[in-house]
N, C-alpha and C. Protein backbone atom coordinates (compact mmCIF):
# COMPACT_ATOMS: atom_id res chain seq x y z
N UNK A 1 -7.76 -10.23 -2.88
CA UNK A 1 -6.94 -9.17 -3.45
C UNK A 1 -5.84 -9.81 -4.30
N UNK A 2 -5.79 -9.50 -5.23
CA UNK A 2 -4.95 -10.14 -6.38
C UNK A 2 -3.43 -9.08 -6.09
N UNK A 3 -2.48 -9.91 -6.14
CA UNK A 3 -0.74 -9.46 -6.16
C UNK A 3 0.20 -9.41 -6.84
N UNK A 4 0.95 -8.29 -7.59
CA UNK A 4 1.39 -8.45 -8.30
C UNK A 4 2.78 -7.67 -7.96
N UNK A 5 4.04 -8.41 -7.99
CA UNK A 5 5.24 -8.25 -7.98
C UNK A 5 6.27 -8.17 -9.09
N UNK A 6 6.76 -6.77 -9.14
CA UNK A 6 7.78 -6.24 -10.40
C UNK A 6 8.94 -6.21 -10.06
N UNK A 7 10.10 -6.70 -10.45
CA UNK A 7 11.48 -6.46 -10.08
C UNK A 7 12.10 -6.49 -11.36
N UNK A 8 12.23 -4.99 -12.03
CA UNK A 8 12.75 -5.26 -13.49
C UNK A 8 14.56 -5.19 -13.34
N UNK A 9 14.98 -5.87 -13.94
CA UNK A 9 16.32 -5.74 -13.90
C UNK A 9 17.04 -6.17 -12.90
N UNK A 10 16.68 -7.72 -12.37
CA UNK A 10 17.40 -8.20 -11.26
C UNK A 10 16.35 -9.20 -10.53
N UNK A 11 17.01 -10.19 -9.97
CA UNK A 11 16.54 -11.55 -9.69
C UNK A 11 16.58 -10.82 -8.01
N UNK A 12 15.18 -11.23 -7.73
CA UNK A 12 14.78 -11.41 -6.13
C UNK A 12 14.72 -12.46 -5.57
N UNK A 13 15.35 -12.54 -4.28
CA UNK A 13 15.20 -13.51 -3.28
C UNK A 13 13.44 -13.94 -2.80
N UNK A 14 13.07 -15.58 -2.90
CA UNK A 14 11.77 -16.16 -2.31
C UNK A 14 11.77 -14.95 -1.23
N UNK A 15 12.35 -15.10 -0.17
CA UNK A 15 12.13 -14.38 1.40
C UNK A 15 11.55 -13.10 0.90
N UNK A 16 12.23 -12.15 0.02
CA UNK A 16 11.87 -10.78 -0.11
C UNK A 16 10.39 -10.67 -0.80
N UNK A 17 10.65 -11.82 -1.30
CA UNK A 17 8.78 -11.61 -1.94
C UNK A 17 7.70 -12.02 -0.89
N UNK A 18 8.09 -12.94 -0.05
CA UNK A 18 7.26 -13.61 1.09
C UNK A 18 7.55 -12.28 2.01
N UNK A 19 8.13 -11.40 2.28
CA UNK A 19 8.29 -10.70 3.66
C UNK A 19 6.95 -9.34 2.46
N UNK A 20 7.18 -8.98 1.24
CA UNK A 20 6.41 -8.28 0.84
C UNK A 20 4.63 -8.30 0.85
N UNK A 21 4.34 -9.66 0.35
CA UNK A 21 3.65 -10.10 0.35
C UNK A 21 2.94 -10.25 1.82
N UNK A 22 3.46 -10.26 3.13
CA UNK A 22 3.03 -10.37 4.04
C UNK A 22 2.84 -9.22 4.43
N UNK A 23 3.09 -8.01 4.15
CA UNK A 23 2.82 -7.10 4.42
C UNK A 23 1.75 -5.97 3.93
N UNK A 24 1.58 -6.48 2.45
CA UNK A 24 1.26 -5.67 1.67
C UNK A 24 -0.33 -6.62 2.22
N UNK A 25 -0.51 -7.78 2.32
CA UNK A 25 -1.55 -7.92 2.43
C UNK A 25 -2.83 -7.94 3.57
N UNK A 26 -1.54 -7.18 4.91
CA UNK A 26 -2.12 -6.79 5.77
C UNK A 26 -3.22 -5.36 5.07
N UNK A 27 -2.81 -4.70 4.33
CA UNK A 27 -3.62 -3.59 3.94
C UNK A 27 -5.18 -4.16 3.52
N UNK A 28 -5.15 -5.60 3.21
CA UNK A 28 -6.36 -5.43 2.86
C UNK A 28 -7.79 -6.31 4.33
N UNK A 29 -6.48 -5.66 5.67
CA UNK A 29 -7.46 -5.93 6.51
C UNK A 29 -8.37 -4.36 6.98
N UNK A 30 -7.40 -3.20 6.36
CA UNK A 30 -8.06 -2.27 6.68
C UNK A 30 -9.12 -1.73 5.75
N UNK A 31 -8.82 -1.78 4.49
CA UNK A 31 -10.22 -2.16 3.46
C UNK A 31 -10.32 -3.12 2.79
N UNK A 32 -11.43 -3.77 2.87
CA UNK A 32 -11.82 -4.77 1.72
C UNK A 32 -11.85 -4.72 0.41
N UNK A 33 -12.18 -3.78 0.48
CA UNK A 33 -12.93 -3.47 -1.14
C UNK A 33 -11.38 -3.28 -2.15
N UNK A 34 -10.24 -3.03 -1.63
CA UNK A 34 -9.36 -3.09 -2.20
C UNK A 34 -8.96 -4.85 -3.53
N UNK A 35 -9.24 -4.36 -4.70
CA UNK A 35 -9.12 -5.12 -5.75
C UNK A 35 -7.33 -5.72 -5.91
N UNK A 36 -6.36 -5.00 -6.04
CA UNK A 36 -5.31 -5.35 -6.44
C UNK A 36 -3.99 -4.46 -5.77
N UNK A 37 -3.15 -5.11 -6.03
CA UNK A 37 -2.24 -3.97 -5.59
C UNK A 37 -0.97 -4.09 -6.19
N UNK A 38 -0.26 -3.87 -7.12
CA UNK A 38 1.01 -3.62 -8.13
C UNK A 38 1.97 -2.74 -7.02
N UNK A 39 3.29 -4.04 -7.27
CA UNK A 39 4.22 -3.50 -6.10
C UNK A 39 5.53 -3.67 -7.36
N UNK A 40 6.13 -2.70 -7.19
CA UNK A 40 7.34 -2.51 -8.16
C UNK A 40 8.86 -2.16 -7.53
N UNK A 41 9.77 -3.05 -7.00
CA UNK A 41 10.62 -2.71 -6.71
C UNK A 41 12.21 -2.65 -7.25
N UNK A 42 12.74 -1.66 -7.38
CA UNK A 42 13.97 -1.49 -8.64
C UNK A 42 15.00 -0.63 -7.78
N UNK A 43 16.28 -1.04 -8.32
CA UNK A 43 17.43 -0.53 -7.89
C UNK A 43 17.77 1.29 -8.60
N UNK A 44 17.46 2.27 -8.30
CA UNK A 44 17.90 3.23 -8.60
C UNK A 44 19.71 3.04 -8.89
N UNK A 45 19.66 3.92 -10.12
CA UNK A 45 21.45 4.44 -10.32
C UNK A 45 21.86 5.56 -9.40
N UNK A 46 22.48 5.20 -8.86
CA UNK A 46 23.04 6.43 -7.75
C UNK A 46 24.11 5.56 -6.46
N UNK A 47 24.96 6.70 -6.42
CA UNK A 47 25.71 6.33 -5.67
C UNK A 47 25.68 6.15 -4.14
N UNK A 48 24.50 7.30 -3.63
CA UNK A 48 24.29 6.90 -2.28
C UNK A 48 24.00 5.32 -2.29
N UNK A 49 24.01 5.38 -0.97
CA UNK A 49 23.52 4.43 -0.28
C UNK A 49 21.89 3.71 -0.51
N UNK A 50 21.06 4.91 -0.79
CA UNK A 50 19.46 4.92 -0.45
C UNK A 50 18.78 4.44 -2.02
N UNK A 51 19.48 3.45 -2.61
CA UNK A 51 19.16 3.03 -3.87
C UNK A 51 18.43 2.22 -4.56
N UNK A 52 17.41 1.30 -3.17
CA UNK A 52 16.55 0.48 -3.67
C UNK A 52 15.11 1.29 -2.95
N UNK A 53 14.09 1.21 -4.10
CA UNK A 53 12.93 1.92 -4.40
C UNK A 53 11.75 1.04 -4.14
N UNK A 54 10.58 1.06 -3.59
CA UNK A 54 9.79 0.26 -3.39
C UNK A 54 8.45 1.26 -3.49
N UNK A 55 7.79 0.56 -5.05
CA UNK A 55 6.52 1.29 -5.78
C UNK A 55 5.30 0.68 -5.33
N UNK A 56 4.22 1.15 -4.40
CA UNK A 56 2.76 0.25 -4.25
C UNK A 56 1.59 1.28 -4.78
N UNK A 57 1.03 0.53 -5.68
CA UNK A 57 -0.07 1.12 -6.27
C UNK A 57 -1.26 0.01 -5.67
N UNK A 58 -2.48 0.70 -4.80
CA UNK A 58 -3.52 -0.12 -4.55
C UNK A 58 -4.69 0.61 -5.31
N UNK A 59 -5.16 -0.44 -6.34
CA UNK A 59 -6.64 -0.79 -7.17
C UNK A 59 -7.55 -0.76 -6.27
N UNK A 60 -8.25 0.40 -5.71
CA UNK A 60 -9.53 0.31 -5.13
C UNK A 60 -10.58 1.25 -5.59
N UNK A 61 -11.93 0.68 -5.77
CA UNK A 61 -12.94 1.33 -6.68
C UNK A 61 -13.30 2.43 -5.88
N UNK A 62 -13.25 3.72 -7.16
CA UNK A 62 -13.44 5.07 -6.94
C UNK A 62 -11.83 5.75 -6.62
N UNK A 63 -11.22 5.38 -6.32
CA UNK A 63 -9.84 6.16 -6.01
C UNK A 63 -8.34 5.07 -5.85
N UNK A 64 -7.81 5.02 -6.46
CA UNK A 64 -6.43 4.57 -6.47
C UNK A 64 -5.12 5.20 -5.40
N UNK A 65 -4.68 4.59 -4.39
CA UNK A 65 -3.66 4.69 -3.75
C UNK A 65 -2.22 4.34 -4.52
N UNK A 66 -1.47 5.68 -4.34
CA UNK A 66 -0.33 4.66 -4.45
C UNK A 66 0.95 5.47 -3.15
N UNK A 67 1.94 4.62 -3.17
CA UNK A 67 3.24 5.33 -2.53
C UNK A 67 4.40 5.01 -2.74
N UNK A 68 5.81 5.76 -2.94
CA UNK A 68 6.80 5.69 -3.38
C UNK A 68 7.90 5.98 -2.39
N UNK A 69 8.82 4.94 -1.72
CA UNK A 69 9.58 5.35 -0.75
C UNK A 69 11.11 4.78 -1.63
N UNK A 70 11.98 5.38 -0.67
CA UNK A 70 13.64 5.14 -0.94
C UNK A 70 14.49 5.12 -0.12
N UNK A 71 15.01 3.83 0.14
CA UNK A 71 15.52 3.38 1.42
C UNK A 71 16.83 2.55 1.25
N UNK A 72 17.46 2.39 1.89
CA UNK A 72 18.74 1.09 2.27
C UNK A 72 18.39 0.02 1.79
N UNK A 73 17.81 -0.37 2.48
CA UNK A 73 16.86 -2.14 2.09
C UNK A 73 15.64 -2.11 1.25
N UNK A 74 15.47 -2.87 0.97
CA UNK A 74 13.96 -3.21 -0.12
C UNK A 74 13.18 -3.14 1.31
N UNK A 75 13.41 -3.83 2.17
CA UNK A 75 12.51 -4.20 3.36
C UNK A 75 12.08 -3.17 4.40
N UNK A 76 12.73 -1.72 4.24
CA UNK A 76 12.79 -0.62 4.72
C UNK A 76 12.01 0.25 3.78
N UNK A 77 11.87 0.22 2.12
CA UNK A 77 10.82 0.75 1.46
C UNK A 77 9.59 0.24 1.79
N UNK A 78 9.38 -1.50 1.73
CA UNK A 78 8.54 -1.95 1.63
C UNK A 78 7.62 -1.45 2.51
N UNK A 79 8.29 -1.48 3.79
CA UNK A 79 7.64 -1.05 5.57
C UNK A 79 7.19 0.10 5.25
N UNK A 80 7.66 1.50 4.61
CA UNK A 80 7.60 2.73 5.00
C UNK A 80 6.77 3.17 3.72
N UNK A 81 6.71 2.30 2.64
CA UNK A 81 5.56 2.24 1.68
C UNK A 81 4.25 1.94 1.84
N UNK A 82 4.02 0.58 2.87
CA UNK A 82 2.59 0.12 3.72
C UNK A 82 2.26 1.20 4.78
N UNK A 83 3.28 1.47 5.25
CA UNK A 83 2.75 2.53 6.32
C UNK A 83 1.82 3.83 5.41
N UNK A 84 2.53 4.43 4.53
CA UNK A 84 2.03 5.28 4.03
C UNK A 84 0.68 5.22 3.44
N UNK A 85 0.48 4.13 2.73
CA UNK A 85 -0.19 3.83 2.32
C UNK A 85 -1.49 3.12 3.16
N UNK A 86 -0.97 2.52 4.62
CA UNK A 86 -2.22 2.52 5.53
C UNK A 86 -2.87 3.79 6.09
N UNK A 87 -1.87 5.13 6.21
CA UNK A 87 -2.24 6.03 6.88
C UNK A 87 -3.69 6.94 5.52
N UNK A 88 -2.81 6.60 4.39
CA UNK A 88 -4.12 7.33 3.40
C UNK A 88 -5.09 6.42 3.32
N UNK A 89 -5.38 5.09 3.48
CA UNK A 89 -6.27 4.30 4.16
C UNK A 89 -7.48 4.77 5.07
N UNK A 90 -6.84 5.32 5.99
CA UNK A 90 -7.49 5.26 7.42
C UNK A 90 -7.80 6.97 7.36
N UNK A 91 -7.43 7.75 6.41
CA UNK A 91 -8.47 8.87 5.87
C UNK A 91 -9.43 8.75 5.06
């Protein structure tokens, strides 16, 4: 499964890409056939709190997954983005 990581407008920490990456590629124990997966994470303008965004689009033949969460931490999208995205999986 090929990986691809977006962070427009701001320098990411090694760890945050290694904690992504470890996660995102648990998904491809629940399907194989999954080709790619484009992960895009960006700081929304806004004053709350809930301002970093975490985008996963999974490339799999015949139907494309994706999910869009908004959270505190990058690491709190990331989680609640795989989840989502395992649960439309496992339908």
């Amino acid at each position: 499964m090929k990986l691809t990581i977006q962070t427009p407008h701001f320098d990411v920490q090694e760890k945050l890409l290694n904690f992504a990456e470890e996660h995102i590629r648990k998904l491809h124990l629940l399907n194989d056939r999954i080709l790619e997966a484009q992960v895009c994470m960006k700081l929304d303008k806004s004053d709350r709190g809930d301002n970093k965004v975490c985008e996963i689009k999974l490339i799999v033949p015949g139907n494309d997954l994706f999910a869009s969460k908004r959270c505190n931490s990058f690491e709190d999208a990331i989680l609640k983005s795989v989840s989502a995205l395992r649960h439309q999986l496992e339908r």
